[in-house]
C-alpha atoms as a PDB file:
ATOM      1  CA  UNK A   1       0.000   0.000   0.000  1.00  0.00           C
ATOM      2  CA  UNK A   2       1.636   3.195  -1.411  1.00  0.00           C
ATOM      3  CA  UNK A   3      -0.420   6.287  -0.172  1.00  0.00           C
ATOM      4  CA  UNK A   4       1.398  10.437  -1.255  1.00  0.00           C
ATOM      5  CA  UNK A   5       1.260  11.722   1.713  1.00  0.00           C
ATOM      6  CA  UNK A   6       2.782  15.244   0.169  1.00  0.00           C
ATOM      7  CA  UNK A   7       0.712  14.899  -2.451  1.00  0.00           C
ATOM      8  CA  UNK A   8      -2.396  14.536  -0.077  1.00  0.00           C
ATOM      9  CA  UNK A   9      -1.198  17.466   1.950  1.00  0.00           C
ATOM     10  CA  UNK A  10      -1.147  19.678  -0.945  1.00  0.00           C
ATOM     11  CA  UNK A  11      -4.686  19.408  -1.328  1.00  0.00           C
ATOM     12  CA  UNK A  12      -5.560  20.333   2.538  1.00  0.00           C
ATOM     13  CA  UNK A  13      -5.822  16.413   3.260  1.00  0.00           C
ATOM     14  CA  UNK A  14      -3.847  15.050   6.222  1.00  0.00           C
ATOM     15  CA  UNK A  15      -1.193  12.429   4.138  1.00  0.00           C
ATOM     16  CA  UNK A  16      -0.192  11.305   8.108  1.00  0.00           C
ATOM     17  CA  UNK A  17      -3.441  10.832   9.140  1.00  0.00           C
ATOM     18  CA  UNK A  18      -4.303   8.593   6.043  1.00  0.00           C
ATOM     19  CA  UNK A  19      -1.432   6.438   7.357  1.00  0.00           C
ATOM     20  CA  UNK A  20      -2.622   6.151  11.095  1.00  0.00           C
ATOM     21  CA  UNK A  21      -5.950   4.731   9.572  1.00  0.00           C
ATOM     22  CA  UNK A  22      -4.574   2.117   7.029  1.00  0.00           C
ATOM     23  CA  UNK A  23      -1.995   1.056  10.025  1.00  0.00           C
ATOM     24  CA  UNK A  24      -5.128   0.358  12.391  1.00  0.00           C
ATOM     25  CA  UNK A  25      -6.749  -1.286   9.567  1.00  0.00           C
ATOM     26  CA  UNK A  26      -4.389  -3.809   8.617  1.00  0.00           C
ATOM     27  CA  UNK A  27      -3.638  -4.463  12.645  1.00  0.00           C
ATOM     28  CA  UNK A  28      -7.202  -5.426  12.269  1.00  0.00           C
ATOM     29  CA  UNK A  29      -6.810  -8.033  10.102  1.00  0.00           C
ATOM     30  CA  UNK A  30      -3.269  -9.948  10.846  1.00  0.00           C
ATOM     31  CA  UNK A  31      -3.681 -12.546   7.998  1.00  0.00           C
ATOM     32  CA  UNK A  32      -3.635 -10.290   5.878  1.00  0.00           C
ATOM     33  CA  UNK A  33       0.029  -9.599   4.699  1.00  0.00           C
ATOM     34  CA  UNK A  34       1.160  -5.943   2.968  1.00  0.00           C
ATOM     35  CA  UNK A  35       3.047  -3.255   4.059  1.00  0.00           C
ATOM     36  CA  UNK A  36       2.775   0.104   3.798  1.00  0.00           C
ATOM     37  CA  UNK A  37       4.665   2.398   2.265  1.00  0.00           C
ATOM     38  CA  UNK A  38       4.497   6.013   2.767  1.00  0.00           C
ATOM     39  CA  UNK A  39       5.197   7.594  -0.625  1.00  0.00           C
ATOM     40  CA  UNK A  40       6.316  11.554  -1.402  1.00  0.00           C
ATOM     41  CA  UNK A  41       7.027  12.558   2.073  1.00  0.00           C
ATOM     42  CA  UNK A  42       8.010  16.198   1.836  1.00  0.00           C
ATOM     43  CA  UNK A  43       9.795  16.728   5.255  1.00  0.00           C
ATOM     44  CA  UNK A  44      11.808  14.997   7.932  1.00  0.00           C
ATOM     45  CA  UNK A  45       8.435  15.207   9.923  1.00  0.00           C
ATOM     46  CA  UNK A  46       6.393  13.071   7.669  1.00  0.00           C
ATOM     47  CA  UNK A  47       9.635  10.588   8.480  1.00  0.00           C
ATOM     48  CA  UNK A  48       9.128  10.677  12.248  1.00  0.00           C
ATOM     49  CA  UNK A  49       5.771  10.865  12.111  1.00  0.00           C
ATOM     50  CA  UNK A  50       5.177   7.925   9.285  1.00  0.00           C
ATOM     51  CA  UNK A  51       7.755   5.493  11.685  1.00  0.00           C
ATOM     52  CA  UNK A  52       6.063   6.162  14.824  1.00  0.00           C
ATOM     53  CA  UNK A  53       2.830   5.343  13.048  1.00  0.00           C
ATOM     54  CA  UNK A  54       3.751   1.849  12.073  1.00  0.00           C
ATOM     55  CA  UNK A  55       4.482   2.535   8.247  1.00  0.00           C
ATOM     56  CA  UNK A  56       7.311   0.203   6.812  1.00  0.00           C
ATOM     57  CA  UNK A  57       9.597   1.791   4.098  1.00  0.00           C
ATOM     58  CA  UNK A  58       9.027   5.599   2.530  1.00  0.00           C
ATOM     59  CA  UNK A  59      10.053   6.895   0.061  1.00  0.00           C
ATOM     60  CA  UNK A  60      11.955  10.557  -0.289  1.00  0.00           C
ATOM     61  CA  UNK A  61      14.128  12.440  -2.100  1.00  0.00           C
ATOM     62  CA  UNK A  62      17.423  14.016  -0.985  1.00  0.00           C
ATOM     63  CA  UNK A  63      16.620  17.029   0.375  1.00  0.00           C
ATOM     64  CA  UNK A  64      14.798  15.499   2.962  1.00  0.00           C
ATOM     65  CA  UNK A  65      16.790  13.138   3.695  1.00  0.00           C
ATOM     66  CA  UNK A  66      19.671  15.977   3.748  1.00  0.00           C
ATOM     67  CA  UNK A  67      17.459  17.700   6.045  1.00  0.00           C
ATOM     68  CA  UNK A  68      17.367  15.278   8.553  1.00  0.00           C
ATOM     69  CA  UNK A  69      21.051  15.026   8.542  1.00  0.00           C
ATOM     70  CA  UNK A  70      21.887  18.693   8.441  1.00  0.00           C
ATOM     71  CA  UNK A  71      19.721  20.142  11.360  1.00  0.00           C
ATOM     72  CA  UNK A  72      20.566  24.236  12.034  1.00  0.00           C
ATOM     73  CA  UNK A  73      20.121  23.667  15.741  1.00  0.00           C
ATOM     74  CA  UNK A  74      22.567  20.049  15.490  1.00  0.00           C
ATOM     75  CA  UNK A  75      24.892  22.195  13.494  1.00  0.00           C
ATOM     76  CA  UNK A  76      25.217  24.796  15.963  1.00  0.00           C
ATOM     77  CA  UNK A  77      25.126  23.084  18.827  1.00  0.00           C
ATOM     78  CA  UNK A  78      28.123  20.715  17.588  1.00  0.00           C
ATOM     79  CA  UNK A  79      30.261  23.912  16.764  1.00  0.00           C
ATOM     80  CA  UNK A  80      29.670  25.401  20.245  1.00  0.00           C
ATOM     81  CA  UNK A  81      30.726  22.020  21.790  1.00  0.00           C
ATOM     82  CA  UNK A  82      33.920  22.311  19.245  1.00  0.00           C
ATOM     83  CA  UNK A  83      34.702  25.629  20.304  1.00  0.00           C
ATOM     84  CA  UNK A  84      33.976  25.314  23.583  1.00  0.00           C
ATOM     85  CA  UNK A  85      36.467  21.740  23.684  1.00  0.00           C
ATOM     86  CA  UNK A  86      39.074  23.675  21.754  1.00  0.00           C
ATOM     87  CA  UNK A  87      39.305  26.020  24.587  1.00  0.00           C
ATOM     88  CA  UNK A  88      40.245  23.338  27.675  1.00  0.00           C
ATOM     89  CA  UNK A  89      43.228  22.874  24.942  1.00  0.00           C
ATOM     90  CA  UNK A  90      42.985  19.135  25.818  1.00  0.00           C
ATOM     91  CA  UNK A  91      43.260  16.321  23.170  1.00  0.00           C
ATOM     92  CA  UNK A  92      41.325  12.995  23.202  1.00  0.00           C
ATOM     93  CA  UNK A  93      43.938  11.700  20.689  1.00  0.00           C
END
């Protein structure tokens, strides 16, 4: 089962909440054998969201998934930690 979540959202559906009803479904009905897949996810919050559901594989392209890697407040928080390391001027090497 492939549902467009993004695609969903862009016409002022909830994509996530589509996914929370065909999860409950098929927990209904455990001899039945599928998995869902939660197609053109547009954000690293359809991700989260989609995983804590129950969904099974997604599919998105590389800007999310660069978005989920690259996060401003990670970034900034690793270079304070850098700086602030740099300044004890000890070495873990």
């Amino acid at each position: 089962v492939s549902p467009f979540v993004g695609r969903l959202d862009d016409q002022g559906y909830d994509g996530m909440a589509l996914i929370e009803e065909i999860v409950n479904v098929y927990q209904n009905y455990t001899q039945l054998t599928t998995q869902i897949l939660v197609a053109s996810v547009r954000n690293p919050k359809h991700v989260v969201e989609a995983a804590l559901l129950g969904a099974d594989v997604g599919t998105l392209p590389p800007t999310v998934l660069k978005q989920m890697y690259h996060h401003p407040l990670t970034d900034k928080g690793l270079q304070a930690f850098l700086t602030d390391w740099s300044k004890t001027g000890q070495s873990i090497l």
